[in-house]
C-alpha atoms as a PDB file:
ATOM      1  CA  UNK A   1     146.788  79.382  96.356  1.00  0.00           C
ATOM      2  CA  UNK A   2     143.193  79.046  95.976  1.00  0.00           C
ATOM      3  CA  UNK A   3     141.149  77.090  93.234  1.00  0.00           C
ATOM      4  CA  UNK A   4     140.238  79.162  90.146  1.00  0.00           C
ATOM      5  CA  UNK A   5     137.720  77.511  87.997  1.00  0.00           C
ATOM      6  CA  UNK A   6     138.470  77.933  84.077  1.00  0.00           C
ATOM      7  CA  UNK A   7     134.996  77.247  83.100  1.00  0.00           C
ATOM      8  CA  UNK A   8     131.363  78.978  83.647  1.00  0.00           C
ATOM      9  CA  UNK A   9     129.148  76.403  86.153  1.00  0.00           C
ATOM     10  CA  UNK A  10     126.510  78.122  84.863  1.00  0.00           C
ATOM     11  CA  UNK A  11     126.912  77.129  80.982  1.00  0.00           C
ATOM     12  CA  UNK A  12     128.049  74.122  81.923  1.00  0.00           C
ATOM     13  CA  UNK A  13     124.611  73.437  83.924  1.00  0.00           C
ATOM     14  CA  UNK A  14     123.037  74.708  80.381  1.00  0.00           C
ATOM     15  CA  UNK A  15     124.036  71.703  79.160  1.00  0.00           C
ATOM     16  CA  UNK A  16     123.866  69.629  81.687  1.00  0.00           C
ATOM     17  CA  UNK A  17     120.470  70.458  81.720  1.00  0.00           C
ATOM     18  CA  UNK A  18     120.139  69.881  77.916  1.00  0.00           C
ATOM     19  CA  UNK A  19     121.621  66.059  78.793  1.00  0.00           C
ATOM     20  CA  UNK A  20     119.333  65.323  81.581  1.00  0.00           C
ATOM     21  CA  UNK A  21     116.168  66.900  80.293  1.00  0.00           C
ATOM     22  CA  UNK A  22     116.186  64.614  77.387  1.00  0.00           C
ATOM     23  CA  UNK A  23     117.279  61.605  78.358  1.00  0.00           C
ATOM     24  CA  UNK A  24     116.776  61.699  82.432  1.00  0.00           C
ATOM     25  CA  UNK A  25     118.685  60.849  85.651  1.00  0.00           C
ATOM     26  CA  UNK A  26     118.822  56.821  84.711  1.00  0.00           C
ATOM     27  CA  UNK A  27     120.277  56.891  81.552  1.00  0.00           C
ATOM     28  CA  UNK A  28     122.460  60.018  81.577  1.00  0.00           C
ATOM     29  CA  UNK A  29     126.173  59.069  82.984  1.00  0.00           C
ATOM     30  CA  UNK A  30     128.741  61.101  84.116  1.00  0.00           C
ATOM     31  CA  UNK A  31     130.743  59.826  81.435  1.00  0.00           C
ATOM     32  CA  UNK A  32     127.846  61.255  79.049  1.00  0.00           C
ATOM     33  CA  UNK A  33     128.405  64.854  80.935  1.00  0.00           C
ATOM     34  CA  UNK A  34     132.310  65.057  80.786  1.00  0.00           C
ATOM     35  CA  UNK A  35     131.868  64.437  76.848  1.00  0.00           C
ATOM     36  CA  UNK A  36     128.989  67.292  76.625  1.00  0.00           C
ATOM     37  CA  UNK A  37     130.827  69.543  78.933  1.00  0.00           C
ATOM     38  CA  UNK A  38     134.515  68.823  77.989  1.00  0.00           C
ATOM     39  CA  UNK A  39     135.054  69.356  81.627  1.00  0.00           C
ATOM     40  CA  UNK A  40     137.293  66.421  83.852  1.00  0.00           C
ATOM     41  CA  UNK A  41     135.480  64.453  86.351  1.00  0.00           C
ATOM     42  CA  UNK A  42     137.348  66.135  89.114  1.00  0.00           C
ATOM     43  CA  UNK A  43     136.187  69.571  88.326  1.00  0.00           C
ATOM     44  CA  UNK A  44     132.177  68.483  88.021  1.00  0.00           C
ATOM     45  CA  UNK A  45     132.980  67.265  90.942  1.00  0.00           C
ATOM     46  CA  UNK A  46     134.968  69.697  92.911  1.00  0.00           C
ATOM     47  CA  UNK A  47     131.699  72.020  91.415  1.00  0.00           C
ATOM     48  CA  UNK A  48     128.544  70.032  91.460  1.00  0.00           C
ATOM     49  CA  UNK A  49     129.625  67.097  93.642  1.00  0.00           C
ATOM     50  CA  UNK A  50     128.570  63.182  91.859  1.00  0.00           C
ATOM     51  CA  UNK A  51     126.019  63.112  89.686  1.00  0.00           C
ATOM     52  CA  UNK A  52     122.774  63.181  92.014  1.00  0.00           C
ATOM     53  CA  UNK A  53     123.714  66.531  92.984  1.00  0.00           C
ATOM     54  CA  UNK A  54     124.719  67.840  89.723  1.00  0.00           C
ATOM     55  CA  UNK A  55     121.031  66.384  88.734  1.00  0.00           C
ATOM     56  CA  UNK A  56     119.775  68.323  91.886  1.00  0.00           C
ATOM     57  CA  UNK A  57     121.661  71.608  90.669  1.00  0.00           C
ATOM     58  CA  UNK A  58     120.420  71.202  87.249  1.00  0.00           C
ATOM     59  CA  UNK A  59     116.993  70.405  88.003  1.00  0.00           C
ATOM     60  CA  UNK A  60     116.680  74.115  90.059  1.00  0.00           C
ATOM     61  CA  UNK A  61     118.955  76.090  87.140  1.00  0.00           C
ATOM     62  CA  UNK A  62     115.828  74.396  84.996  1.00  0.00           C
ATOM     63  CA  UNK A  63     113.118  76.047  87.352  1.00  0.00           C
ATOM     64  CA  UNK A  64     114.965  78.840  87.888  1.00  0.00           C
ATOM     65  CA  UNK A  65     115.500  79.634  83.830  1.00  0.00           C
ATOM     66  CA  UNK A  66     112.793  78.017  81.960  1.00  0.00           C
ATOM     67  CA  UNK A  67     109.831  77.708  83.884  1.00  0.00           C
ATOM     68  CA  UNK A  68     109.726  80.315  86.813  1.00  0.00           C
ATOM     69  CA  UNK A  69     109.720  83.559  83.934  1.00  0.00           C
ATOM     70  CA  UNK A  70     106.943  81.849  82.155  1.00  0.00           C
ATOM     71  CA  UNK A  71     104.581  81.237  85.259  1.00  0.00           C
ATOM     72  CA  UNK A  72     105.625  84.948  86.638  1.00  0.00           C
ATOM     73  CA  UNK A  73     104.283  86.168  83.373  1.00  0.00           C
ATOM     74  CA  UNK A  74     101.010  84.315  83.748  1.00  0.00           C
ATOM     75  CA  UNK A  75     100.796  85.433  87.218  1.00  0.00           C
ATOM     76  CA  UNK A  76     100.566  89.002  86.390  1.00  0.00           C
ATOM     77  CA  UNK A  77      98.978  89.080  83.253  1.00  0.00           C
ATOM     78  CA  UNK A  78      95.647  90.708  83.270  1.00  0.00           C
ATOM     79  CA  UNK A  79      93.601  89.426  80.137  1.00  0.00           C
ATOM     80  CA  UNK A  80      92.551  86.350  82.249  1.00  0.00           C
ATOM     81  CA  UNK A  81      91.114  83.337  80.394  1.00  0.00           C
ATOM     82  CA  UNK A  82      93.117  84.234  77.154  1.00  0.00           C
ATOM     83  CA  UNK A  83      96.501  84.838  79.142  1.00  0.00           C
ATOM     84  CA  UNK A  84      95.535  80.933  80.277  1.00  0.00           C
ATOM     85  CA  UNK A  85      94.793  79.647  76.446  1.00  0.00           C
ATOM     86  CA  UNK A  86      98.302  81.666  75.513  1.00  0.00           C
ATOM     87  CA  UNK A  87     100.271  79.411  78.569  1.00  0.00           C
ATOM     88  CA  UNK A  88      98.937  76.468  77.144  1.00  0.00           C
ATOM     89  CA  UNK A  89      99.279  77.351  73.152  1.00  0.00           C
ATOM     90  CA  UNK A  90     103.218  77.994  74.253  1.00  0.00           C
ATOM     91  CA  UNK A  91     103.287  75.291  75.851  1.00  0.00           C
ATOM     92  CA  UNK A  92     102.047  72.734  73.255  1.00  0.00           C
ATOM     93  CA  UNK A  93     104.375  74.614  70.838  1.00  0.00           C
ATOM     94  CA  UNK A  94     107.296  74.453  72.448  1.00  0.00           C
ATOM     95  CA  UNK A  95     106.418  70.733  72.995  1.00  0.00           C
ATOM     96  CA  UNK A  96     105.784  69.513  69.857  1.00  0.00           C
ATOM     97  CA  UNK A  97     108.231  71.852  67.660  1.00  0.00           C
ATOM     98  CA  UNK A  98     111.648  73.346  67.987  1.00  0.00           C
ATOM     99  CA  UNK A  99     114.609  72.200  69.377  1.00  0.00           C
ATOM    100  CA  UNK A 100     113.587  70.640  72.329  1.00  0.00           C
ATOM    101  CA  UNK A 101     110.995  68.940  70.669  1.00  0.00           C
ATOM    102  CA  UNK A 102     109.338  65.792  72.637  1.00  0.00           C
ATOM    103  CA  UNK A 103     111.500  66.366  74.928  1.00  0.00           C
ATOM    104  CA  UNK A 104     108.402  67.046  77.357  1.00  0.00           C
ATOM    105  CA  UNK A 105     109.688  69.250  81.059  1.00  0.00           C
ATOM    106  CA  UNK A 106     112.137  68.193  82.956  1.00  0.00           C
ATOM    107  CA  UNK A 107     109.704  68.772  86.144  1.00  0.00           C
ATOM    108  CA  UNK A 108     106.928  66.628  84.414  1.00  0.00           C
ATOM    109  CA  UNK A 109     109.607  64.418  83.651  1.00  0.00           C
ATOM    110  CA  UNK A 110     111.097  63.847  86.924  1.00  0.00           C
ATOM    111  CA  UNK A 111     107.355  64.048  88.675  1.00  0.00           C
ATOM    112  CA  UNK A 112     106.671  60.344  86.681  1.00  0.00           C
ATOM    113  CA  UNK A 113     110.515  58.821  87.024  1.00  0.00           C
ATOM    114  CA  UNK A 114     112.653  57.560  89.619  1.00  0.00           C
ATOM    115  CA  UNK A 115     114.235  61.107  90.161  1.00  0.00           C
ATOM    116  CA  UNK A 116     111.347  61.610  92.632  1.00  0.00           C
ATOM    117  CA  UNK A 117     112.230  59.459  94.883  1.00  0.00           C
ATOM    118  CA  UNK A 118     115.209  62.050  95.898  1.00  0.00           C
ATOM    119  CA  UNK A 119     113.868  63.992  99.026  1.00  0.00           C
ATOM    120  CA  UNK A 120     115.688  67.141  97.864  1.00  0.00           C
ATOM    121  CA  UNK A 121     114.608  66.419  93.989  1.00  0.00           C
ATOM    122  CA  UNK A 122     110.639  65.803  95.624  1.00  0.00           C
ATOM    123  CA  UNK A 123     111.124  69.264  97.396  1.00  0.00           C
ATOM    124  CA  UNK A 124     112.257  71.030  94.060  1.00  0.00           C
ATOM    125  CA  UNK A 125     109.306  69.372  92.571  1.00  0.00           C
ATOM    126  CA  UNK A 126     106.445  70.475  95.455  1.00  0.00           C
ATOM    127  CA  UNK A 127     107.454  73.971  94.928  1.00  0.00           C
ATOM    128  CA  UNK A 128     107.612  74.192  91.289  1.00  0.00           C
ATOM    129  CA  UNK A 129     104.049  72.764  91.005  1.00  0.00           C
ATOM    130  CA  UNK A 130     102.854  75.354  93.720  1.00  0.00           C
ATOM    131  CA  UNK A 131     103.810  77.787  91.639  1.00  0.00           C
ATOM    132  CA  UNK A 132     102.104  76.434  88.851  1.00  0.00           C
ATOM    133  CA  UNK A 133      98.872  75.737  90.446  1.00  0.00           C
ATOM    134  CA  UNK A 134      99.554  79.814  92.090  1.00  0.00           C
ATOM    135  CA  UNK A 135      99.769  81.105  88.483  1.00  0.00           C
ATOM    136  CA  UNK A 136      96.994  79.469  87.240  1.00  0.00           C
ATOM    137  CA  UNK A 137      94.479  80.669  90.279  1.00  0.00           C
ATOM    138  CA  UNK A 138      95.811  84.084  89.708  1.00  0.00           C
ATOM    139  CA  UNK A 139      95.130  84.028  86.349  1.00  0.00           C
ATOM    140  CA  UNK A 140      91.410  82.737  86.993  1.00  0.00           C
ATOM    141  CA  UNK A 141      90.958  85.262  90.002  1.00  0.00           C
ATOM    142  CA  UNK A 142      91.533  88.222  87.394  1.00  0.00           C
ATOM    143  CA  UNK A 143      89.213  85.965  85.235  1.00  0.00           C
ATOM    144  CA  UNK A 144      86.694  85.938  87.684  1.00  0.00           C
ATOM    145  CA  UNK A 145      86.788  89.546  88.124  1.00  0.00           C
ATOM    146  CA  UNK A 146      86.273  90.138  84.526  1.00  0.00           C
ATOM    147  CA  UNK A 147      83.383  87.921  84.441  1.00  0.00           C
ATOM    148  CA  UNK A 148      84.545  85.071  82.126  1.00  0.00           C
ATOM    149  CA  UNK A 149      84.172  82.054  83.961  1.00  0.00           C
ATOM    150  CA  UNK A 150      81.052  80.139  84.399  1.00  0.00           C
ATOM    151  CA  UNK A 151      78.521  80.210  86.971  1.00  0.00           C
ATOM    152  CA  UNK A 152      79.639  77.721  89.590  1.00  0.00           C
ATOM    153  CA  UNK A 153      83.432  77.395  88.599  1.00  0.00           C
ATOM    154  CA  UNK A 154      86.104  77.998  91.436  1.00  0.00           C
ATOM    155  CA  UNK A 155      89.332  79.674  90.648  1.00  0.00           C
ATOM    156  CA  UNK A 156      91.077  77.455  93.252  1.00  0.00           C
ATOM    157  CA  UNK A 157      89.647  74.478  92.017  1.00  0.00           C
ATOM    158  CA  UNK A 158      89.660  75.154  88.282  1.00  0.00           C
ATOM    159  CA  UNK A 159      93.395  76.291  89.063  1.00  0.00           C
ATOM    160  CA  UNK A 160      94.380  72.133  90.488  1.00  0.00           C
ATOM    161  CA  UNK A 161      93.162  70.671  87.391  1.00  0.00           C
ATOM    162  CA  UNK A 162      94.683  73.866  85.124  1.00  0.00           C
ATOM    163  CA  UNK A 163      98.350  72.320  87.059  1.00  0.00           C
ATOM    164  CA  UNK A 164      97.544  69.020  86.192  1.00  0.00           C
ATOM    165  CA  UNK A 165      96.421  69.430  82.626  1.00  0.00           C
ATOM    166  CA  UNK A 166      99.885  71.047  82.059  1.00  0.00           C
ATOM    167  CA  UNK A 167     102.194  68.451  83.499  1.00  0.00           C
ATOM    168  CA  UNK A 168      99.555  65.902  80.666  1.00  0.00           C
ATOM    169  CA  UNK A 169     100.327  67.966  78.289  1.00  0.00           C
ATOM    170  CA  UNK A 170     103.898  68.013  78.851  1.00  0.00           C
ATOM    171  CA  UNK A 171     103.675  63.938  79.348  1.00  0.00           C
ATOM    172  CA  UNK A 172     101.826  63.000  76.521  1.00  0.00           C
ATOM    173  CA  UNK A 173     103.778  65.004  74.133  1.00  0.00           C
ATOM    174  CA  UNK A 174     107.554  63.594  75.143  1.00  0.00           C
ATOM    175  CA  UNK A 175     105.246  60.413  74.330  1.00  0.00           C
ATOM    176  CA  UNK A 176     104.926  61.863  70.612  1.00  0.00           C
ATOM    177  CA  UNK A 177     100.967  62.917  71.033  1.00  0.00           C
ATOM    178  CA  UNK A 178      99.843  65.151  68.074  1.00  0.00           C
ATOM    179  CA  UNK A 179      99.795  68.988  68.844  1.00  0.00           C
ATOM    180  CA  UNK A 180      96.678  69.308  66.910  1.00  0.00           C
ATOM    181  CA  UNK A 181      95.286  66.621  69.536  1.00  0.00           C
ATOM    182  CA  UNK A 182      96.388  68.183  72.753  1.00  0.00           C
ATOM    183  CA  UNK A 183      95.216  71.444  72.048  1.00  0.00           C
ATOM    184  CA  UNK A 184      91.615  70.255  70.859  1.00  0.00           C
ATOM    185  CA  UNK A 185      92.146  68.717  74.767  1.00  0.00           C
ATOM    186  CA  UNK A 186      93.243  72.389  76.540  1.00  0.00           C
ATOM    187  CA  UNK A 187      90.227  74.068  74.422  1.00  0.00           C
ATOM    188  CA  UNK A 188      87.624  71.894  75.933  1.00  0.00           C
ATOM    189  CA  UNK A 189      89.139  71.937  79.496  1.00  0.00           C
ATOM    190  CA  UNK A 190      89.066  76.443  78.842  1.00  0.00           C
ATOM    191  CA  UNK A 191      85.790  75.943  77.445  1.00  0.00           C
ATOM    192  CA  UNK A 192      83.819  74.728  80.847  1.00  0.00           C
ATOM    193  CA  UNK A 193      85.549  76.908  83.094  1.00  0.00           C
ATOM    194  CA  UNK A 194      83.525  79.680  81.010  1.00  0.00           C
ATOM    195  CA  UNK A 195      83.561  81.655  77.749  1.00  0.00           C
ATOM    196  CA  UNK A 196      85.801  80.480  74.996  1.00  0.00           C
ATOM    197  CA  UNK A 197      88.961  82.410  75.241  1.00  0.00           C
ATOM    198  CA  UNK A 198      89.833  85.243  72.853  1.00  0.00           C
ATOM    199  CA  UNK A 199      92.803  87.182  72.280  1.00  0.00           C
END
Protein backbone atom coordinates (compact mmCIF):
# COMPACT_ATOMS: atom_id res chain seq x y z
CA UNK A 1 0.00 0.00 0.00
CA UNK A 2 1.56 3.18 -0.80
CA UNK A 3 2.58 6.13 1.61
CA UNK A 4 -0.15 8.77 2.12
CA UNK A 5 1.12 11.84 3.76
CA UNK A 6 -1.42 13.35 6.47
CA UNK A 7 0.07 16.70 6.35
CA UNK A 8 0.50 19.66 3.60
CA UNK A 9 4.62 19.89 2.70
CA UNK A 10 3.76 22.98 1.58
CA UNK A 11 2.47 24.60 5.04
CA UNK A 12 4.77 22.80 6.68
CA UNK A 13 7.69 24.54 4.51
CA UNK A 14 5.64 27.89 5.60
CA UNK A 15 6.95 27.36 8.69
CA UNK A 16 9.84 25.92 8.19
CA UNK A 17 10.63 28.85 6.44
CA UNK A 18 9.35 31.08 9.32
CA UNK A 19 12.11 28.94 11.64
CA UNK A 20 14.98 29.29 9.36
CA UNK A 21 14.45 32.81 8.15
CA UNK A 22 14.78 34.08 11.60
CA UNK A 23 17.12 32.30 13.21
CA UNK A 24 19.24 30.57 10.15
CA UNK A 25 20.67 27.15 9.13
CA UNK A 26 23.25 27.08 12.36
CA UNK A 27 21.06 27.55 15.02
CA UNK A 28 17.76 26.06 13.81
CA UNK A 29 17.64 22.09 14.74
CA UNK A 30 15.57 19.56 13.59
CA UNK A 31 14.42 19.16 16.96
CA UNK A 32 13.35 23.03 16.69
CA UNK A 33 11.27 21.97 13.31
CA UNK A 34 9.43 18.79 14.67
CA UNK A 35 8.17 21.19 17.63
CA UNK A 36 7.06 24.05 14.97
CA UNK A 37 5.69 21.54 12.61
CA UNK A 38 4.26 18.86 15.02
CA UNK A 39 5.39 16.53 12.36
CA UNK A 40 7.81 13.14 13.45
CA UNK A 41 11.29 13.10 12.32
CA UNK A 42 10.57 10.26 10.01
CA UNK A 43 8.02 12.04 7.98
CA UNK A 44 10.37 15.45 7.46
CA UNK A 45 12.40 13.08 6.49
CA UNK A 46 10.66 10.64 4.30
CA UNK A 47 9.50 14.45 2.71
CA UNK A 48 12.36 16.84 2.82
CA UNK A 49 15.23 14.44 3.53
CA UNK A 50 17.81 15.82 6.86
CA UNK A 51 17.86 19.11 7.50
CA UNK A 52 20.28 20.60 4.70
CA UNK A 53 17.79 19.68 2.26
CA UNK A 54 14.78 20.72 4.05
CA UNK A 55 16.94 24.18 4.34
CA UNK A 56 17.51 23.78 0.50
CA UNK A 57 13.61 23.22 -0.06
CA UNK A 58 12.77 26.03 2.13
CA UNK A 59 15.16 28.41 0.89
CA UNK A 60 13.44 28.01 -2.97
CA UNK A 61 9.56 27.88 -1.39
CA UNK A 62 11.11 31.45 0.06
CA UNK A 63 12.11 32.66 -3.57
CA UNK A 64 9.46 31.14 -5.05
CA UNK A 65 6.65 32.94 -2.55
CA UNK A 66 8.10 36.02 -1.19
CA UNK A 67 10.50 37.45 -3.38
CA UNK A 68 9.97 36.28 -7.08
CA UNK A 69 6.07 38.18 -7.13
CA UNK A 70 7.67 41.26 -5.80
CA UNK A 71 10.63 41.53 -8.41
CA UNK A 72 8.02 40.34 -11.32
CA UNK A 73 6.04 43.34 -10.30
CA UNK A 74 9.00 45.68 -10.56
CA UNK A 75 9.92 44.14 -13.74
CA UNK A 76 6.87 45.18 -15.49
CA UNK A 77 5.94 48.19 -13.93
CA UNK A 78 6.07 51.16 -16.14
CA UNK A 79 6.38 54.40 -13.89
CA UNK A 80 10.21 53.80 -13.79
CA UNK A 81 12.22 55.65 -11.12
CA UNK A 82 9.12 55.80 -8.73
CA UNK A 83 8.22 51.97 -9.29
CA UNK A 84 12.18 51.73 -7.96
CA UNK A 85 11.61 54.24 -4.76
CA UNK A 86 8.15 52.03 -4.14
CA UNK A 87 10.56 48.49 -4.15
CA UNK A 88 12.68 50.03 -1.78
CA UNK A 89 9.92 51.97 0.55
CA UNK A 90 8.33 48.15 0.77
CA UNK A 91 11.16 46.94 1.39
CA UNK A 92 12.37 49.07 4.36
CA UNK A 93 8.79 48.61 5.67
CA UNK A 94 8.49 45.29 5.69
CA UNK A 95 11.98 45.31 7.34
CA UNK A 96 11.65 47.37 10.06
CA UNK A 97 7.77 46.75 10.98
CA UNK A 98 5.37 43.88 11.02
CA UNK A 99 5.70 40.53 11.82
CA UNK A 100 8.76 39.64 10.40
CA UNK A 101 10.33 42.50 11.70
CA UNK A 102 14.40 42.48 11.73
CA UNK A 103 14.18 39.52 10.55
CA UNK A 104 16.12 40.90 7.34
CA UNK A 105 15.69 38.10 3.85
CA UNK A 106 16.42 34.92 4.06
CA UNK A 107 18.53 35.33 0.63
CA UNK A 108 20.49 38.34 2.19
CA UNK A 109 20.71 36.24 5.06
CA UNK A 110 22.12 33.18 3.68
CA UNK A 111 24.37 35.42 1.02
CA UNK A 112 26.53 36.63 4.48
CA UNK A 113 26.28 33.04 6.56
CA UNK A 114 27.63 29.73 6.31
CA UNK A 115 24.51 28.52 4.27
CA UNK A 116 26.52 29.68 1.22
CA UNK A 117 28.90 27.50 1.32
CA UNK A 118 26.17 24.75 0.05
CA UNK A 119 26.76 24.44 -3.82
CA UNK A 120 23.02 23.89 -4.35
CA UNK A 121 22.13 26.77 -1.59
CA UNK A 122 25.04 29.16 -3.74
CA UNK A 123 23.04 28.21 -6.97
CA UNK A 124 19.59 29.24 -5.37
CA UNK A 125 21.36 32.31 -4.34
CA UNK A 126 23.10 33.31 -8.04
CA UNK A 127 19.74 33.14 -9.52
CA UNK A 128 17.73 34.97 -7.08
CA UNK A 129 20.17 37.95 -7.25
CA UNK A 130 19.99 37.80 -11.18
CA UNK A 131 16.71 38.38 -10.93
CA UNK A 132 17.10 41.14 -8.75
CA UNK A 133 19.75 42.93 -10.56
CA UNK A 134 17.13 41.95 -14.02
CA UNK A 135 14.29 43.83 -12.26
CA UNK A 136 16.09 46.63 -11.35
CA UNK A 137 17.69 47.26 -15.10
CA UNK A 138 14.23 46.84 -16.38
CA UNK A 139 12.92 49.19 -14.26
CA UNK A 140 15.77 51.82 -15.21
CA UNK A 141 15.48 50.89 -19.04
CA UNK A 142 11.70 52.13 -18.89
CA UNK A 143 13.34 54.97 -16.80
CA UNK A 144 15.60 55.78 -19.37
CA UNK A 145 12.99 55.88 -21.91
CA UNK A 146 11.00 58.29 -19.97
CA UNK A 147 13.86 60.51 -19.54
CA UNK A 148 14.44 60.44 -15.73
CA UNK A 149 17.81 59.43 -15.24
CA UNK A 150 20.79 61.60 -15.44
CA UNK A 151 23.03 62.36 -18.16
CA UNK A 152 25.76 59.74 -18.01
CA UNK A 153 23.96 57.05 -15.78
CA UNK A 154 23.77 53.37 -17.18
CA UNK A 155 20.77 51.27 -16.55
CA UNK A 156 23.02 48.17 -16.34
CA UNK A 157 25.30 49.69 -14.12
CA UNK A 158 22.95 51.74 -11.95
CA UNK A 159 20.92 48.32 -11.89
CA UNK A 160 24.40 46.26 -9.91
CA UNK A 161 24.52 48.76 -7.28
CA UNK A 162 20.33 49.06 -7.18
CA UNK A 163 20.94 44.78 -6.25
CA UNK A 164 23.39 45.54 -3.86
CA UNK A 165 21.81 48.42 -2.04
CA UNK A 166 18.85 46.00 -1.44
CA UNK A 167 20.60 43.00 0.01
CA UNK A 168 22.27 46.43 2.64
CA UNK A 169 19.20 47.29 3.26
CA UNK A 170 17.96 44.00 4.11
CA UNK A 171 21.43 43.45 6.24
CA UNK A 172 21.54 46.40 8.14
CA UNK A 173 18.03 46.26 9.22
CA UNK A 174 18.05 42.40 10.74
CA UNK A 175 21.05 44.40 12.49
CA UNK A 176 18.26 46.81 14.04
CA UNK A 177 19.29 50.03 11.69
CA UNK A 178 16.60 52.81 11.94
CA UNK A 179 14.04 52.87 8.97
CA UNK A 180 14.14 56.55 9.01
CA UNK A 181 18.06 56.02 8.39
CA UNK A 182 17.97 53.56 5.57
CA UNK A 183 15.60 55.29 3.59
CA UNK A 184 17.43 58.81 3.89
CA UNK A 185 20.30 56.11 2.34
CA UNK A 186 17.88 54.66 -0.81
CA UNK A 187 16.81 58.51 -1.47
CA UNK A 188 20.29 59.64 -2.07
CA UNK A 189 21.37 56.48 -4.03
CA UNK A 190 17.61 57.41 -6.43
CA UNK A 191 18.67 60.84 -6.31
CA UNK A 192 22.08 60.55 -8.60
CA UNK A 193 20.78 58.15 -10.91
CA UNK A 194 18.47 61.27 -11.93
CA UNK A 195 15.35 63.20 -10.90
CA UNK A 196 13.98 62.65 -7.46
CA UNK A 197 11.31 60.09 -7.73
CA UNK A 198 7.61 60.96 -7.55
CA UNK A 199 4.61 58.99 -7.32
Amino acid sequence: MPDIKHFDPDAALDTVVGLFWRQGLAATGIQDIVSETGLNRSSLYATFGGKQELYRAALRHYVEQRSRPVLRRLAEDERGLPAVAEFFDGLIRDRCSGAHARWGCMVSNAQAGAEAGDADVRAVLDAQHRELRDAMHAALVTAEARGQLGPGTVPATAADVLALLAHGVNLRSRAGADAQELSRTVTAALECLGSPPTA
